[in-house]
C-alpha atoms as a PDB file:
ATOM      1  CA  UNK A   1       0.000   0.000   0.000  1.00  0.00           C
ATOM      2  CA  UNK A   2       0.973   3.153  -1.209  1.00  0.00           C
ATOM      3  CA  UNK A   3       2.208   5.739   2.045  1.00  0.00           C
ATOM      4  CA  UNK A   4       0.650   9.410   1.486  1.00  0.00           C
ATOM      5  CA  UNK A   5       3.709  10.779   1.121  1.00  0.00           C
ATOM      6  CA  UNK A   6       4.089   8.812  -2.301  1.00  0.00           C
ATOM      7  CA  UNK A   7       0.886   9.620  -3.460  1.00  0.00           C
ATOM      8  CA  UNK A   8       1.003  13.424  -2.797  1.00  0.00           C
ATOM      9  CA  UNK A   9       4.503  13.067  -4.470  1.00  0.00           C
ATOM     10  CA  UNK A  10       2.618  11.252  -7.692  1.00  0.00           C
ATOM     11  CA  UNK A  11      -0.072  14.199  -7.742  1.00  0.00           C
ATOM     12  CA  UNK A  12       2.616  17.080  -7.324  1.00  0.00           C
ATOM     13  CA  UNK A  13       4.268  15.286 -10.779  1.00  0.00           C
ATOM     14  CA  UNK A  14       0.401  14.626 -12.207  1.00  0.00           C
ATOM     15  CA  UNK A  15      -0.451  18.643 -11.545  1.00  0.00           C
ATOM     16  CA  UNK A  16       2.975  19.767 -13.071  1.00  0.00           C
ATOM     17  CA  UNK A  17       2.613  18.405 -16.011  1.00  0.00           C
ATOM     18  CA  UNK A  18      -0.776  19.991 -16.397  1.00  0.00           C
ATOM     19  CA  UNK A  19       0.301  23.354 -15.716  1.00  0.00           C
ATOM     20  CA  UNK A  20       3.277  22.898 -18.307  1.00  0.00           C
ATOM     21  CA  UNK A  21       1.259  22.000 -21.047  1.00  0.00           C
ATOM     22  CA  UNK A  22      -1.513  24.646 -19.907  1.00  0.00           C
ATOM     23  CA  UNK A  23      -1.563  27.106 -22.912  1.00  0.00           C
ATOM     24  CA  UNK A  24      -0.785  31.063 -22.570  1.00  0.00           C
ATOM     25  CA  UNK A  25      -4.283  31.906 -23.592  1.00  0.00           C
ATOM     26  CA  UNK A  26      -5.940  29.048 -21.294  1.00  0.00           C
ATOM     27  CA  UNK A  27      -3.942  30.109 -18.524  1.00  0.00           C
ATOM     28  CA  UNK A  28      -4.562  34.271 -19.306  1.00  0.00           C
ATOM     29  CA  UNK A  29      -8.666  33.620 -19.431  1.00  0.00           C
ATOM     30  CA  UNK A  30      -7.977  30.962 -16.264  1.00  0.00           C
ATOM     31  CA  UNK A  31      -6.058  33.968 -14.698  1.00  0.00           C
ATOM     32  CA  UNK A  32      -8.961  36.689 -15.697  1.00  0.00           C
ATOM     33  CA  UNK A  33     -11.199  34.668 -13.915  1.00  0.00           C
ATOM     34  CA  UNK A  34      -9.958  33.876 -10.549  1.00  0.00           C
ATOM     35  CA  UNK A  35      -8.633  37.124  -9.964  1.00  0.00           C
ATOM     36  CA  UNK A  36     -12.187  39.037 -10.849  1.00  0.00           C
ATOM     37  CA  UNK A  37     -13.697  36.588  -8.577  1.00  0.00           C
ATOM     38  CA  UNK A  38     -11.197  37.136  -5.983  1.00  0.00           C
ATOM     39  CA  UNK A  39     -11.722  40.757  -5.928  1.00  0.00           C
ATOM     40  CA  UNK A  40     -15.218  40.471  -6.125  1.00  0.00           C
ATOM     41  CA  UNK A  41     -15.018  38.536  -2.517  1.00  0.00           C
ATOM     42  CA  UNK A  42     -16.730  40.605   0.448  1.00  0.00           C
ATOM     43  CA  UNK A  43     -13.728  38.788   2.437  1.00  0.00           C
ATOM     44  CA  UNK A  44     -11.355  40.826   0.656  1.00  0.00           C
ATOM     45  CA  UNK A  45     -13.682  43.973   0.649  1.00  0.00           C
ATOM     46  CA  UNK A  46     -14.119  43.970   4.775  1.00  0.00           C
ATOM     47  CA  UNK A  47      -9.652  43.210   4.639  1.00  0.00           C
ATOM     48  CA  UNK A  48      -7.789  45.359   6.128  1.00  0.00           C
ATOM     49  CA  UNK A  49      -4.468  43.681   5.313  1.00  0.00           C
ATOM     50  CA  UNK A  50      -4.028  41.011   3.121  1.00  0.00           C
ATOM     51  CA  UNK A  51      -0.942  38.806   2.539  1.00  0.00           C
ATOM     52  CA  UNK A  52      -0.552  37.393  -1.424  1.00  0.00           C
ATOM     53  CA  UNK A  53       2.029  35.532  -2.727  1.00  0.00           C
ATOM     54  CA  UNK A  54       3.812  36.249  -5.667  1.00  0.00           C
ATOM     55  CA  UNK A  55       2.700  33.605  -8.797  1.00  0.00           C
ATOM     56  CA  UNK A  56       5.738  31.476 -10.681  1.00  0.00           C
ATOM     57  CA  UNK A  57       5.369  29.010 -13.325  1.00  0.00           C
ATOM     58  CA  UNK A  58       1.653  27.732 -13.743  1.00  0.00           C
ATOM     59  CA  UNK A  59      -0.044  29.399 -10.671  1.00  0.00           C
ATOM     60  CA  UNK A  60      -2.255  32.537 -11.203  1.00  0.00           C
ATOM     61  CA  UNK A  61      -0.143  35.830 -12.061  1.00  0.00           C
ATOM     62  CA  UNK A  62      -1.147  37.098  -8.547  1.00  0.00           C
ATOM     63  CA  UNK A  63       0.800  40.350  -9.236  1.00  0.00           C
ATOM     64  CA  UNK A  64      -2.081  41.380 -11.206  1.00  0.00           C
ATOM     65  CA  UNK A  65      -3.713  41.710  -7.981  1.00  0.00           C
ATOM     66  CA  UNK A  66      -1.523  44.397  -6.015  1.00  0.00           C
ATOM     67  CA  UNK A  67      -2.233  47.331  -8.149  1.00  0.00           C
ATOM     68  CA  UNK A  68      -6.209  47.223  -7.447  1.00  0.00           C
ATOM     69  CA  UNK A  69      -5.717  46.202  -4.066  1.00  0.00           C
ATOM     70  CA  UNK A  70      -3.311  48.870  -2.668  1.00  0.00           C
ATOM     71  CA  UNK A  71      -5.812  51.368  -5.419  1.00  0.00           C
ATOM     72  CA  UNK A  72      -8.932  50.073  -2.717  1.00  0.00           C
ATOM     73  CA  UNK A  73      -6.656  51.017   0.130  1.00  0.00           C
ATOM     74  CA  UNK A  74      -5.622  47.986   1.373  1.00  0.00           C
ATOM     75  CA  UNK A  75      -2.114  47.425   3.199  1.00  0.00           C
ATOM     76  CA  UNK A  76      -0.592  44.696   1.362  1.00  0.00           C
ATOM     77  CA  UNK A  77       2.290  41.994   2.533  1.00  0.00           C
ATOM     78  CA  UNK A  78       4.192  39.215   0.662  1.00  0.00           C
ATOM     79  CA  UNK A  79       5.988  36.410   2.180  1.00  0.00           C
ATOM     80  CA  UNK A  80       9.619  36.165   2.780  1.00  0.00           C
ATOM     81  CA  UNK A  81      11.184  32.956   2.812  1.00  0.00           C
ATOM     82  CA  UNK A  82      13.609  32.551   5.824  1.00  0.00           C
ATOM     83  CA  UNK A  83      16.104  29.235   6.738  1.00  0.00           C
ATOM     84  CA  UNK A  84      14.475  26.595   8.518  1.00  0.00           C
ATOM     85  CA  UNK A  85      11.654  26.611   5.960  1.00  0.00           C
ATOM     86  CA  UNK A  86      10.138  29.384   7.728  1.00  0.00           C
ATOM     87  CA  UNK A  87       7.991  32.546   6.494  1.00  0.00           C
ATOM     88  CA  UNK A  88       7.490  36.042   7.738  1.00  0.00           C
ATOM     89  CA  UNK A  89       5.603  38.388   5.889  1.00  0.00           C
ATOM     90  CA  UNK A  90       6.433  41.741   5.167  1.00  0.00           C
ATOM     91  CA  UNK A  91       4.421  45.035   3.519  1.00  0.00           C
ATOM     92  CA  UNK A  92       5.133  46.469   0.277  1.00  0.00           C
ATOM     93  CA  UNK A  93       3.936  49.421  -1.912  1.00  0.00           C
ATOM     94  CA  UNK A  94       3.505  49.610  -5.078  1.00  0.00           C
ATOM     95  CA  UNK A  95       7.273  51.275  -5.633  1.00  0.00           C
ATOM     96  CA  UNK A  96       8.633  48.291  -3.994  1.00  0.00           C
ATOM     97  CA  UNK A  97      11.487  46.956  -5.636  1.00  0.00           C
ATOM     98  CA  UNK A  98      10.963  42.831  -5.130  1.00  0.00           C
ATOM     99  CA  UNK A  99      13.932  40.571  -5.226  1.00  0.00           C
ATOM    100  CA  UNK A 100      14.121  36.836  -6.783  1.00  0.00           C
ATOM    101  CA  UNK A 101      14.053  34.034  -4.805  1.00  0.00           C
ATOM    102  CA  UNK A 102      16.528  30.811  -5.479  1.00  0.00           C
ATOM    103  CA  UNK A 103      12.844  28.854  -6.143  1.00  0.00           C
ATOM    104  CA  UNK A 104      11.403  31.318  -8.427  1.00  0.00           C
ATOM    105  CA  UNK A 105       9.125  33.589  -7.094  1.00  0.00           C
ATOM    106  CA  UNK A 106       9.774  37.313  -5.940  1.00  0.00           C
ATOM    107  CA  UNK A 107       9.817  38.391  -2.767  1.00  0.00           C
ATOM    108  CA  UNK A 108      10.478  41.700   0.005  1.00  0.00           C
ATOM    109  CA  UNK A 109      13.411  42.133   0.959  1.00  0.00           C
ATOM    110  CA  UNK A 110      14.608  42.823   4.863  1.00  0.00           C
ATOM    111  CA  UNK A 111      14.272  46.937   4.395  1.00  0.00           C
ATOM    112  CA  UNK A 112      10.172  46.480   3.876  1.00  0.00           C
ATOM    113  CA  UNK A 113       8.288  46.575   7.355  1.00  0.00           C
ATOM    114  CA  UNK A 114       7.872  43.000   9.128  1.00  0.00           C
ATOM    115  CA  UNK A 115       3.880  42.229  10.143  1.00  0.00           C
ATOM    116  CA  UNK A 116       2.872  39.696  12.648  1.00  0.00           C
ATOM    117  CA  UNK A 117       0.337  37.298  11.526  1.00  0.00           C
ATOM    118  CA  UNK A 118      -1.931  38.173  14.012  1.00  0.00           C
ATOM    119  CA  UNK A 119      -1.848  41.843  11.853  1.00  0.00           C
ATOM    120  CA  UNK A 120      -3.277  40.400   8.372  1.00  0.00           C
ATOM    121  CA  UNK A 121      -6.828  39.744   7.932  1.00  0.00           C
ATOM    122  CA  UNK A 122      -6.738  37.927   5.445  1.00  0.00           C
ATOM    123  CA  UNK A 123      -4.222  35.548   3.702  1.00  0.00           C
ATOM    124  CA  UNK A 124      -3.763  33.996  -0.151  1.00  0.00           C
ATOM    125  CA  UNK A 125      -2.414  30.412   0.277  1.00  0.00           C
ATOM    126  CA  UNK A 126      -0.646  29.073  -2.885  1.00  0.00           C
ATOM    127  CA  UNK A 127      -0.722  25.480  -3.243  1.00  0.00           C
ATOM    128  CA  UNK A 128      -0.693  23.273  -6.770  1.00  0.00           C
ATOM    129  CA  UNK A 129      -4.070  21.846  -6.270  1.00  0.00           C
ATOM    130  CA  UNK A 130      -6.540  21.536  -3.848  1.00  0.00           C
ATOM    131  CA  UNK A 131      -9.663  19.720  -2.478  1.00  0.00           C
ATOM    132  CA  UNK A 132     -13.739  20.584  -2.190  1.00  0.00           C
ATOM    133  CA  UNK A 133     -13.089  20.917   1.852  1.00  0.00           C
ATOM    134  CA  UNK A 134     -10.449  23.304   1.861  1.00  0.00           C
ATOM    135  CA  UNK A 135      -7.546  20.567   1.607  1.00  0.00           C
ATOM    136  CA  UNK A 136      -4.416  21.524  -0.034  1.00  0.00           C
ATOM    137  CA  UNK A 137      -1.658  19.691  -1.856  1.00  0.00           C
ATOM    138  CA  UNK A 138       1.363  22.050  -1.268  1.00  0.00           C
ATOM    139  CA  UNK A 139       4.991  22.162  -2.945  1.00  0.00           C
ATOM    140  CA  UNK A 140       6.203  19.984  -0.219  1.00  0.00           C
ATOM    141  CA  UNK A 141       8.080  22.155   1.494  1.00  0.00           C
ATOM    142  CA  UNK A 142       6.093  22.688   4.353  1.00  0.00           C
ATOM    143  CA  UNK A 143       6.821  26.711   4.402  1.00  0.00           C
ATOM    144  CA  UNK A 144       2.907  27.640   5.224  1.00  0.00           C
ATOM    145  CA  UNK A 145       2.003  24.450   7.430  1.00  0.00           C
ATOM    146  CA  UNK A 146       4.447  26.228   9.723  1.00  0.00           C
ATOM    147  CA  UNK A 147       3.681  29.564   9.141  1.00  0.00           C
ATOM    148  CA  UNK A 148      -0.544  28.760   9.189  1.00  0.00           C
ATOM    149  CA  UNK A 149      -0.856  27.574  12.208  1.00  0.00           C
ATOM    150  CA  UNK A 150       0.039  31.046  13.945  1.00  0.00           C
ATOM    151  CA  UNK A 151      -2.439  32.970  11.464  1.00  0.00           C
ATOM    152  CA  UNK A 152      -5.678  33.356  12.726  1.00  0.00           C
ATOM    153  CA  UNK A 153      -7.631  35.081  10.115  1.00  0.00           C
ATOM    154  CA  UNK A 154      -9.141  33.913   6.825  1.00  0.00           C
ATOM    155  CA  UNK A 155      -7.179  31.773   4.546  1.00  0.00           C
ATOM    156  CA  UNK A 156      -8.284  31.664   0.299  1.00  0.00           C
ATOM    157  CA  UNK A 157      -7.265  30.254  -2.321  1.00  0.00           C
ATOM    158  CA  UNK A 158      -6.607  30.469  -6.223  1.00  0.00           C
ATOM    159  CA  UNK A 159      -7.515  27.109  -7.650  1.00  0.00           C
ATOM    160  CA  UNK A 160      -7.632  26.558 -11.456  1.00  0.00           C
ATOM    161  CA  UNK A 161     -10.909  24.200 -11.697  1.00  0.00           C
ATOM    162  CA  UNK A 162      -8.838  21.358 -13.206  1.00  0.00           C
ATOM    163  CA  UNK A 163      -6.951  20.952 -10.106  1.00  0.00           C
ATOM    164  CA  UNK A 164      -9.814  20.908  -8.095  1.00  0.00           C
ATOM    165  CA  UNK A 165     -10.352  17.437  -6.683  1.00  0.00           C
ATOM    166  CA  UNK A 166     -12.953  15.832  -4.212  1.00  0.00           C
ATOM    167  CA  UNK A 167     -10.461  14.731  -2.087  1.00  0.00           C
ATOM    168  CA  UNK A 168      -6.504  14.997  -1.567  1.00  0.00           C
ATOM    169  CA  UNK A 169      -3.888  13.165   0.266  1.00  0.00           C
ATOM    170  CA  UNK A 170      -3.870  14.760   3.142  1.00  0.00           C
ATOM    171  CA  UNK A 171      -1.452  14.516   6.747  1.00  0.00           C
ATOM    172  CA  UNK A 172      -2.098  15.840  10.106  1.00  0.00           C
ATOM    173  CA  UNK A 173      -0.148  18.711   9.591  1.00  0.00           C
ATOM    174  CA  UNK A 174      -1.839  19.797   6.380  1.00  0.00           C
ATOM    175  CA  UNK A 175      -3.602  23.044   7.213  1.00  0.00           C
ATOM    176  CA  UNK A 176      -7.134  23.518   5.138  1.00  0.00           C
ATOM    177  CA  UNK A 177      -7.927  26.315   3.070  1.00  0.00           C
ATOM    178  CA  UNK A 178     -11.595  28.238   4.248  1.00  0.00           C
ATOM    179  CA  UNK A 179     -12.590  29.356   0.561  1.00  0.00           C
ATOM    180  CA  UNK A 180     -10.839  28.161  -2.407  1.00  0.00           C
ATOM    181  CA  UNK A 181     -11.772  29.781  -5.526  1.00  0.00           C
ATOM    182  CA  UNK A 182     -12.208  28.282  -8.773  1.00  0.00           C
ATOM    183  CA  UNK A 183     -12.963  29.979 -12.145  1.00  0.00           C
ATOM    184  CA  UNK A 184     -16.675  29.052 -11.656  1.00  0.00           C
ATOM    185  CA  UNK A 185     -17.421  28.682  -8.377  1.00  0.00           C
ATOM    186  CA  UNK A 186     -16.398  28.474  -4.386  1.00  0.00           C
ATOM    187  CA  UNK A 187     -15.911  25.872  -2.558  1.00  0.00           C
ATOM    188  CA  UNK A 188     -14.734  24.996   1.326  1.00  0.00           C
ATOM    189  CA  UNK A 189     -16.224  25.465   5.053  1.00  0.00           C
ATOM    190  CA  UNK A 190     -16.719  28.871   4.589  1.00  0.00           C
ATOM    191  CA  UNK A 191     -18.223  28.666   0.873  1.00  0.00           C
ATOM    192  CA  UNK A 192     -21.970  29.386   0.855  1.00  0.00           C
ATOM    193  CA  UNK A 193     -23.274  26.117  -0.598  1.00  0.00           C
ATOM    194  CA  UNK A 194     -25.271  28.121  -3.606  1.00  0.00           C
ATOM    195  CA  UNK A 195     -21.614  29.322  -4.647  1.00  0.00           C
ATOM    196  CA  UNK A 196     -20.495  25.306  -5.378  1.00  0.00           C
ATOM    197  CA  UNK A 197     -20.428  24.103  -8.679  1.00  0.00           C
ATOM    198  CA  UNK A 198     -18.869  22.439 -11.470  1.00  0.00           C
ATOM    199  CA  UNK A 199     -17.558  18.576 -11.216  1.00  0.00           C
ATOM    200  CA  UNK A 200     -14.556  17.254  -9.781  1.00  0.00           C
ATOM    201  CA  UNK A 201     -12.876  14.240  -8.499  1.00  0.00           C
ATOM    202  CA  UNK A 202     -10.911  11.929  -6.015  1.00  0.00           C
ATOM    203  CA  UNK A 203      -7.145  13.128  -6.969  1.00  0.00           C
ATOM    204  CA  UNK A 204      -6.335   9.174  -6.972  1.00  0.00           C
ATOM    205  CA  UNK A 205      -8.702   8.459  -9.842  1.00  0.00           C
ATOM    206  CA  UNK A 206      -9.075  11.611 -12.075  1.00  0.00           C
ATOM    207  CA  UNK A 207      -6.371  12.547 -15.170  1.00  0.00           C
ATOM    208  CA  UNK A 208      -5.734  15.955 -15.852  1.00  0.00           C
ATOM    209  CA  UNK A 209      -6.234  17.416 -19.365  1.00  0.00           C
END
C-alpha cells in the first residue's frame, strides 16, 4: 500500500505536467477569472491587510492583484522565505522593488516593514491543487504548514478548476484552506453552498487534461 507521502509526491508530478502543457491563452482567461472573482469577494472587501504571494510558473499571475488592491486602500504583505523553511511576511507598496528568490518567485526584501500574523486579515495560500473541503496539496516544502498555524484570520485560495479534486492526500499537519476559488465557483467550510459548482474528483482516480 501506497504511504501518502508517495501519493502526494505522484499528484505534485500529475499537476505539473498539467500546468506545463496549460496554454498562454488558457492560462490568461484561467487567470482573468480567478482574480475578478477574488476581488469580487466581500472577504477581501471587509480586509484590512491582506498577505498574497507572488505567482511562478503555472499558478495565477497574482501580481495582477496588487495594483487594485493597494488602489482600494488595502495594506498589502508578501511572504519572505527565511532558513528553517520558515515565512514572515512583510508590507510592500507599489514602488517596492521585489527581489528573486533561489525557487522562483519574488519576494520583500529585509528593508520592507515585518507584520505579525496576528496583523493580516486575510491571507492567499498558494498550493498546486486543492480539495472541495479546503484541503491543499502544497509544494512539499512545508513553508505555510508552519507559518498557518500562527495565522488566525481567513485563509483563500486560487484554484484553477482542473486541479480541483474531491479529495486529496492529506497529513495531520496539512492546514485547510476556508474558501478556495475556482474559475466558476467556491468551494470549502466557509463557501456558501449556492456558490459550489462544477464537477470534480478523487485526486487518486481523475487525469488531468
Amino acid at each position: 500500500m501506497k504511504s501518502i507521502t508517495a501519493d502526494k509526491a505522484a499528484l505534485r508530478r500529475q499537476v505539473r505536467a498539467y500546468g506545463r502543457a496549460l496554454s498562454p491563452e488558457a492560462r490568461r482567461a484561467s487567470d482573468d477569472a480567478l482574480l475578478s472573482r477574488f476581488l469580487s469577494l466581500p472577504q477581501v472587501a471587509a480586509a484590512d491587510t491582506l498577505l498574497l504571494y507572488h505567482g511562478m510558473g503555472a499558478e495565477p499571475d497574482t501580481a495582477r492583484l496588487i495594483p487594485p488592491l493597494l488602489e482600494l486602500g488595502k495594506r498589502l504583505a508578501l511572504p519572505r522565505c527565511l532558513p528553517e523553511r520558515r515565512l514572515e511576511a512583510r508590507l510592500i507598496r507599489a514602488d517596492t522593488v521585489l527581489i528573486p528568490h533561489a525557487f522562483g518567485m519574488l519576494e520583500p526584501g529585509e528593508e520592507c516593514p515585518a507584520v505579525d500574523a496576528g496583523g493580516i486579515t486575510l491571507a492567499l495560500i498558494p498550493g498546486l491543487a486543492f480539495d472541495r473541503s479546503g484541503g491543499r496539496l502544497g509544494q512539499g516544502g512545508g513553508y505555510y504548514d508552519r507559518w498557518l498555524p500562527g495565522f488566525g484570520g481567513i485563509r483563500v485560495a486560487l484554484c484553477r478548476g482542473a486541479l480541483l479534486f474531491d479529495a486529496l492526500p492529506r497529513q495531520a499537519h496539512d492546514a485547510l484552506v476556508h474558501l478556495v476559488v475556482t474559475e466558476d465557483g467556491l468551494y470549502g467550510p466557509s463557501a456558501p453552498d449556492a456558490a459550489k459548482a462544477g464537477p470534480a474528483g478523487p485526486a487518486s482516480a481523475r487525469s488531468l487534461r
